[in-house]
C-alpha atoms as a PDB file:
ATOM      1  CA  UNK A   1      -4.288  63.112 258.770  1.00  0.00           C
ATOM      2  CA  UNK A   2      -6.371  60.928 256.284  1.00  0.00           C
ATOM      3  CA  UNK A   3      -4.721  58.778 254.100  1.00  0.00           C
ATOM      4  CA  UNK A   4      -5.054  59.196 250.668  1.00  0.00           C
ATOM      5  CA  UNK A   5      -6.927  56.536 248.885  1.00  0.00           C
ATOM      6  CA  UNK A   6      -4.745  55.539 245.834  1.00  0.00           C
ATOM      7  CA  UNK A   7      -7.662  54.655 243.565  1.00  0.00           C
ATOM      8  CA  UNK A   8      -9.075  58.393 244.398  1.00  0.00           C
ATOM      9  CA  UNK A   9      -5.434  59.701 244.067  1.00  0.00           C
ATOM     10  CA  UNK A  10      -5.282  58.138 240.379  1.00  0.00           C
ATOM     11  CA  UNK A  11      -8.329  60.323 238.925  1.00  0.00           C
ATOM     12  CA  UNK A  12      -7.210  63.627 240.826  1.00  0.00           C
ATOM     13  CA  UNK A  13      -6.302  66.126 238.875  1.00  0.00           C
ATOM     14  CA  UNK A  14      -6.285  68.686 242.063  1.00  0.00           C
ATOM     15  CA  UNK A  15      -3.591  66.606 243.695  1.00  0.00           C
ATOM     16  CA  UNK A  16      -1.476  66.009 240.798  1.00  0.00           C
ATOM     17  CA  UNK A  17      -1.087  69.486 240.160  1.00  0.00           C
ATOM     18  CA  UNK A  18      -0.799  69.977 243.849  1.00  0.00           C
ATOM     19  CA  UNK A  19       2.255  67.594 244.092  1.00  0.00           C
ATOM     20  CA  UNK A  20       3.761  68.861 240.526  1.00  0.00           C
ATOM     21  CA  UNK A  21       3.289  72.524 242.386  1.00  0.00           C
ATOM     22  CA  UNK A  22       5.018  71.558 245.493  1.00  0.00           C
ATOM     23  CA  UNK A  23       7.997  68.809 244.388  1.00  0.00           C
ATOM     24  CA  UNK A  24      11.783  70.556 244.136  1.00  0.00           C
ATOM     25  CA  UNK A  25      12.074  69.278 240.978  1.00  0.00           C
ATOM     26  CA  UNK A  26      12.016  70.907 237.706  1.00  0.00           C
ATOM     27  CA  UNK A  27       9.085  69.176 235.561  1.00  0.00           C
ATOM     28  CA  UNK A  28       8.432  70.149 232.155  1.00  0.00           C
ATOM     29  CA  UNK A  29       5.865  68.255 229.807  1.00  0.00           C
ATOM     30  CA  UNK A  30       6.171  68.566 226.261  1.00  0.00           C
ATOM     31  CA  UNK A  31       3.242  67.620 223.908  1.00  0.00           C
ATOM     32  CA  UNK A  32       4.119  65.207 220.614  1.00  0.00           C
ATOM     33  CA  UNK A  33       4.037  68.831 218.653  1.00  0.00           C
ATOM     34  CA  UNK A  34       7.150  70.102 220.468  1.00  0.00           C
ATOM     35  CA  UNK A  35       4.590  73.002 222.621  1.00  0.00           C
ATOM     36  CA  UNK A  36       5.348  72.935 226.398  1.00  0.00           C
ATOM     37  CA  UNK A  37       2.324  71.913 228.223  1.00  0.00           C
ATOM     38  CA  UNK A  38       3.308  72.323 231.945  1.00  0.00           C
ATOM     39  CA  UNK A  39       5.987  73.923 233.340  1.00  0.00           C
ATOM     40  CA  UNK A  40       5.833  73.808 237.680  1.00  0.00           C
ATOM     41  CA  UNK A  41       7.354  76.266 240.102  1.00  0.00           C
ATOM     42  CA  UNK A  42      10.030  74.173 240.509  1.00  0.00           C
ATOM     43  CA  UNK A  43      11.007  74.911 236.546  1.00  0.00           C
ATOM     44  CA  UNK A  44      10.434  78.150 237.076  1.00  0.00           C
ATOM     45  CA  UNK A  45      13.066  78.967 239.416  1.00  0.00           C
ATOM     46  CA  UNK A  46      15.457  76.935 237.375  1.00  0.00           C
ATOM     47  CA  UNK A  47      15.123  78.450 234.271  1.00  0.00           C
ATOM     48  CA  UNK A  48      14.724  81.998 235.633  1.00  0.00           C
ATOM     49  CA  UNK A  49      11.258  82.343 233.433  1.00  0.00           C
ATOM     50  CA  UNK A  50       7.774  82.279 234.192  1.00  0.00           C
ATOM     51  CA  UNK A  51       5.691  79.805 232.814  1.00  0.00           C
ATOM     52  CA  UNK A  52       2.699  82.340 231.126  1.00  0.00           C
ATOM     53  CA  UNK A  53       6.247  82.968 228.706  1.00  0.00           C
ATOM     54  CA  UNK A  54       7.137  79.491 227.941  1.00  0.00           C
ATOM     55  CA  UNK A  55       3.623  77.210 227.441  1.00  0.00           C
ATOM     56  CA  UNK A  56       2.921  76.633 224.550  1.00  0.00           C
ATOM     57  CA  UNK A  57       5.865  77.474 223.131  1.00  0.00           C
ATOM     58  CA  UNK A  58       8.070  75.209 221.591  1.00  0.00           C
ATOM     59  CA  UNK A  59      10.739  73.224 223.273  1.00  0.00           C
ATOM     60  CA  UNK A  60      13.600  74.825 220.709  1.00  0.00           C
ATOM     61  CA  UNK A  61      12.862  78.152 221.750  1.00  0.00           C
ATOM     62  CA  UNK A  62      12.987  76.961 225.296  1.00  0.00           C
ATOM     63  CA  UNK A  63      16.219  75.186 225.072  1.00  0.00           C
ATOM     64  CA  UNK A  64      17.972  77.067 222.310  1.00  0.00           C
ATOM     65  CA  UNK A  65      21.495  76.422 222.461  1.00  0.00           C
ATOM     66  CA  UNK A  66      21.414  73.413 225.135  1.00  0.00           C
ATOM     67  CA  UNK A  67      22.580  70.704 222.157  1.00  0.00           C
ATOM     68  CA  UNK A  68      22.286  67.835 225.488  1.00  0.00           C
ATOM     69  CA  UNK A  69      18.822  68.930 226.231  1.00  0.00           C
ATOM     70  CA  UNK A  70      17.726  69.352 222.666  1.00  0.00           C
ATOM     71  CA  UNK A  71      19.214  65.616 222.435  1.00  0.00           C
ATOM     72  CA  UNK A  72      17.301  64.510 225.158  1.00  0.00           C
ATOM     73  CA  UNK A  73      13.936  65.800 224.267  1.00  0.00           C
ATOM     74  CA  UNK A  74      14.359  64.113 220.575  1.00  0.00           C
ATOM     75  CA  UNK A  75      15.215  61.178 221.785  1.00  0.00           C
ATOM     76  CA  UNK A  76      12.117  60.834 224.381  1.00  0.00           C
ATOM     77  CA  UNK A  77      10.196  62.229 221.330  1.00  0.00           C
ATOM     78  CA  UNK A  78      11.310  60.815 218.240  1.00  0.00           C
ATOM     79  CA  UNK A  79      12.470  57.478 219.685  1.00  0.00           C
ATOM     80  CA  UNK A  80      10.301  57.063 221.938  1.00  0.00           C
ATOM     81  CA  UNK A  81      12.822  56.233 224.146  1.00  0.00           C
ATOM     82  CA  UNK A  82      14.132  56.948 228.257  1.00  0.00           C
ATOM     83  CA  UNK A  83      17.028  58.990 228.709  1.00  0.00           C
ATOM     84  CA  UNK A  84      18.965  60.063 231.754  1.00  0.00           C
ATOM     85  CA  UNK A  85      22.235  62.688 231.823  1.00  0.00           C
ATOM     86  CA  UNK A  86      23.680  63.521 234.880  1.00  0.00           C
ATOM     87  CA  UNK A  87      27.024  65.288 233.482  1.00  0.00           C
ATOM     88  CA  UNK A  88      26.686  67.541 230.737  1.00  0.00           C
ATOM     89  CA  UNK A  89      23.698  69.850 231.174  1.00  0.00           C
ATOM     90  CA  UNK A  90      23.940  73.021 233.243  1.00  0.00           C
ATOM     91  CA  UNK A  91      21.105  75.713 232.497  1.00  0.00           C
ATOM     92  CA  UNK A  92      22.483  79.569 232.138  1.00  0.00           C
ATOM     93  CA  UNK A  93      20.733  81.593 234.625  1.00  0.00           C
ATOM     94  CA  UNK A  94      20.116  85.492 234.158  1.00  0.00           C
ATOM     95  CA  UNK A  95      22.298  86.729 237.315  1.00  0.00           C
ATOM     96  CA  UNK A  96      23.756  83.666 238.639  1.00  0.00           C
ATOM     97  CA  UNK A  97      26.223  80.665 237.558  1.00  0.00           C
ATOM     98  CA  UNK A  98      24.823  78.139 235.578  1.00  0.00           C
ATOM     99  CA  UNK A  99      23.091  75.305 237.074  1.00  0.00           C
ATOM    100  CA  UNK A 100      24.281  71.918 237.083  1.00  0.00           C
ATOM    101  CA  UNK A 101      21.637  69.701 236.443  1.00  0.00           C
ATOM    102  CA  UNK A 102      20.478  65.804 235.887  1.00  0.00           C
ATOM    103  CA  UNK A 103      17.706  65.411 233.357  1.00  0.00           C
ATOM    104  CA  UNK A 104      15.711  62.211 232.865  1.00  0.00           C
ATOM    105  CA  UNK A 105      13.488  62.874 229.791  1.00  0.00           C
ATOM    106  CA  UNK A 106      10.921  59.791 229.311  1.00  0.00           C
ATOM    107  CA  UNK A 107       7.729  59.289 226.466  1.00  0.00           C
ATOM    108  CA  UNK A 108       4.074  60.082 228.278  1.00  0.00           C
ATOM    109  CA  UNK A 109       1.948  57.279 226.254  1.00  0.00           C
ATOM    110  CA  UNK A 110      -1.611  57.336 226.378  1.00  0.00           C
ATOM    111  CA  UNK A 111      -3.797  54.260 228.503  1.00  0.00           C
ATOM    112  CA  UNK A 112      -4.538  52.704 224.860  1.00  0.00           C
ATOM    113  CA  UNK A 113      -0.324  52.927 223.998  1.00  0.00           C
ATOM    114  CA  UNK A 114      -0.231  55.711 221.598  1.00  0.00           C
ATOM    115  CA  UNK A 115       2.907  58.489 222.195  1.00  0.00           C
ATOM    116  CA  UNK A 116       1.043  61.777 223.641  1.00  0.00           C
ATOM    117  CA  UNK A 117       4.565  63.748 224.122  1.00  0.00           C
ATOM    118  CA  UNK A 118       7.629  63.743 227.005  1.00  0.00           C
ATOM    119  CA  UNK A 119       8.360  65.047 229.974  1.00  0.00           C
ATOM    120  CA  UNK A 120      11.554  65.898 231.040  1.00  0.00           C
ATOM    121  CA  UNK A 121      12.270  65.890 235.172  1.00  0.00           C
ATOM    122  CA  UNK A 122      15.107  68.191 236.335  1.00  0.00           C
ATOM    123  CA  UNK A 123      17.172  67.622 239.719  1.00  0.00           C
ATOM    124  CA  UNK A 124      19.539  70.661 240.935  1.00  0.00           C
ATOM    125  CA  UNK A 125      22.942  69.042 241.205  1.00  0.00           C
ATOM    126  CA  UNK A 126      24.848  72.313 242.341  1.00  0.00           C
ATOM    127  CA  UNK A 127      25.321  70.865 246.202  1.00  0.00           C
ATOM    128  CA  UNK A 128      26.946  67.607 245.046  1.00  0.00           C
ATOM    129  CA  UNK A 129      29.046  69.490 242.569  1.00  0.00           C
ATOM    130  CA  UNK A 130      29.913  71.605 245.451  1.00  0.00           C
ATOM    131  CA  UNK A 131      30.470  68.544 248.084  1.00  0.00           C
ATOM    132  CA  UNK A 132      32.722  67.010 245.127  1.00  0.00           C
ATOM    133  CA  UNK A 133      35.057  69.624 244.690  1.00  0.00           C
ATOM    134  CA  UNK A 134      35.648  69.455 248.463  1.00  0.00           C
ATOM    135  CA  UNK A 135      36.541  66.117 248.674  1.00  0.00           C
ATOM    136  CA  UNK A 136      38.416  66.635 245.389  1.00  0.00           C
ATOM    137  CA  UNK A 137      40.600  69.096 247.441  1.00  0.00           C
ATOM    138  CA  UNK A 138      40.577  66.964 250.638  1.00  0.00           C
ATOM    139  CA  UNK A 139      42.586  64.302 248.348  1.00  0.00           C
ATOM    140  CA  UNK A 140      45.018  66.785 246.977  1.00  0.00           C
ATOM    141  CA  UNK A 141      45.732  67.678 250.664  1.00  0.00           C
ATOM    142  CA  UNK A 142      45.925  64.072 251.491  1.00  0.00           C
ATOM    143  CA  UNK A 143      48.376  63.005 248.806  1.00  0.00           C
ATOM    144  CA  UNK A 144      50.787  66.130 249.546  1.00  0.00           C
ATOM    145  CA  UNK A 145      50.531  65.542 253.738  1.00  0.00           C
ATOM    146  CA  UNK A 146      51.246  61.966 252.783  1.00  0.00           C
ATOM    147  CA  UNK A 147      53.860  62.651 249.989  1.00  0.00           C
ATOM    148  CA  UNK A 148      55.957  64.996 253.002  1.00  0.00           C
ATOM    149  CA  UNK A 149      55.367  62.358 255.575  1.00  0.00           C
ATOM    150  CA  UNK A 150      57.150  59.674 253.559  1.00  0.00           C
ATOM    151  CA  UNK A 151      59.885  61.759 251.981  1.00  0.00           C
ATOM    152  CA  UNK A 152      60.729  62.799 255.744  1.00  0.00           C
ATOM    153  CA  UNK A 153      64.792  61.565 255.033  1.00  0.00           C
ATOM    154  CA  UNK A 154      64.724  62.985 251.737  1.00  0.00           C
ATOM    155  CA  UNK A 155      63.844  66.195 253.100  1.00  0.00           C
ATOM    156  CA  UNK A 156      66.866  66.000 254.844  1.00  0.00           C
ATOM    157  CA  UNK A 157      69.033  64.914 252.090  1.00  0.00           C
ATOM    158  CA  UNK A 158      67.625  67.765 249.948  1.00  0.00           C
ATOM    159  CA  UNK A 159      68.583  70.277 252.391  1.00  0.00           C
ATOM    160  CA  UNK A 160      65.068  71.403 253.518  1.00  0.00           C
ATOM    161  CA  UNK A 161      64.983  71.882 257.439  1.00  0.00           C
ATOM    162  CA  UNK A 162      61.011  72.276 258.310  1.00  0.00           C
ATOM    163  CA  UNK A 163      60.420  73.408 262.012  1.00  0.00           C
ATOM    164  CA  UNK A 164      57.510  74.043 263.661  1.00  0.00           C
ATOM    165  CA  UNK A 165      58.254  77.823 263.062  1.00  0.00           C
ATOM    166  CA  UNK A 166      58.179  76.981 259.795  1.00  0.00           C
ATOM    167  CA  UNK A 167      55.309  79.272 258.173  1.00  0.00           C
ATOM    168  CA  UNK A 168      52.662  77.472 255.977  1.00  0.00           C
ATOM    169  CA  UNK A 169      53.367  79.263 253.337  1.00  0.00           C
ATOM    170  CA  UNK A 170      57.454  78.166 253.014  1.00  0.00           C
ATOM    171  CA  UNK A 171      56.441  74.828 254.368  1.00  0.00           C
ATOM    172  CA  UNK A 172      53.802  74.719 251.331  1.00  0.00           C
ATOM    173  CA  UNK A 173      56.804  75.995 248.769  1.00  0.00           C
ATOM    174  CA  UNK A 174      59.257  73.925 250.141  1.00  0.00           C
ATOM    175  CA  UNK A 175      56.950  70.634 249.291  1.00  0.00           C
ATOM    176  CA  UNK A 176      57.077  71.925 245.840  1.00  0.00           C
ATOM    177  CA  UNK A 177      60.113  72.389 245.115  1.00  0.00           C
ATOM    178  CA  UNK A 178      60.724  69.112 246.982  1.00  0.00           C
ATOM    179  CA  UNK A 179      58.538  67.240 244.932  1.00  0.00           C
ATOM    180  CA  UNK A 180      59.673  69.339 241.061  1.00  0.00           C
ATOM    181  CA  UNK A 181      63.024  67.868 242.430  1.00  0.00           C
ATOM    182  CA  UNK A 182      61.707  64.542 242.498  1.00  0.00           C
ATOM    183  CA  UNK A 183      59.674  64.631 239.391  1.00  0.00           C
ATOM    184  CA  UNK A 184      62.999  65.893 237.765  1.00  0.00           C
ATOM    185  CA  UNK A 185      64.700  63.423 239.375  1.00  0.00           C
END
């Protein structure tokens, strides 16, 4: 395969909207009036809307209700400033949870440095939210395996004989009652 030549690539509008067509992102450009100007495939699936119903629109109709977003977009807009959030958006979805998303909303400027409008790039954070909670429970499991491996005499002070016949589930409610006791205590 050819490599591209980067002063070629620059002035190529066919492979700009080839790699805004084919990138897993959502990309949204919004022009200084507040219309939405492009709108990829990738924004597509996360909004759940095609984008013949949202150009040309404006942004508050798109993101009606979604105070972070709305935040965002002003802010790349207004104050012509870069803004990431990676916590507190997740986009409703018609049919499916919300989406947990990171947004990084950024001014387009023009070549002579006049403001021509935002864009707003969307990443899909729903498999690290996922991979989170499982480590979150992998650390509760931890702390209790470690809490019953040190309070091994105190089980036997308290009274509570585990065996290996011991189901999971009494093994599980005798931990906490153990450790109730110990809170109490």
């Amino acid at each position: 395969m050819k490599p591209i030549d980067p002063s070629v690539a620059a002035n190529d509008p066919t492979l700009t909207a080839l790699v805004l067509d084919n990138i897993d992102r959502a990309v949204i450009a919004i022009a200084r009036n507040g219309r939405v100007t492009l709108f990829n495939p990738a924004a597509e699936d996360y909004f759940g809307r095609a984008a013949r119903h949202v150009l040309q629109r404006h942004y508050q109709e798109l993101f009606a209700g979604q105070e972070p977003l709305l935040y965002l977009v002003r802010t790349a807009l207004q104050d012509s400033r870069s803004i990431t959030d990676d916590e507190s958006v997740w986009l409703p979805r018609q049919n499916a949870a919300p989406l947990p998303v990171s947004v990084y909303a950024t001014p387009i400027f023009t070549r002579q440095g006049d403001q021509d409008g935002a864009v707003l790039i969307f990443r899909d954070l729903s498999r690290v939210r996922e991979l989170e909670e499982t480590l979150r429970r992998a650390d509760q499991l931890a702390m209790l395996a470690t809490l019953a491996a040190l309070s091994g005499n105190a089980w036997r002070d308290w009274g509570m004989r585990i065996s290996w016949s011991t189901s999971p589930s009494d093994m599980l409610t005798a931990l906490l009652k153990f450790t109730w006791a110990v809170m109490v205590w």
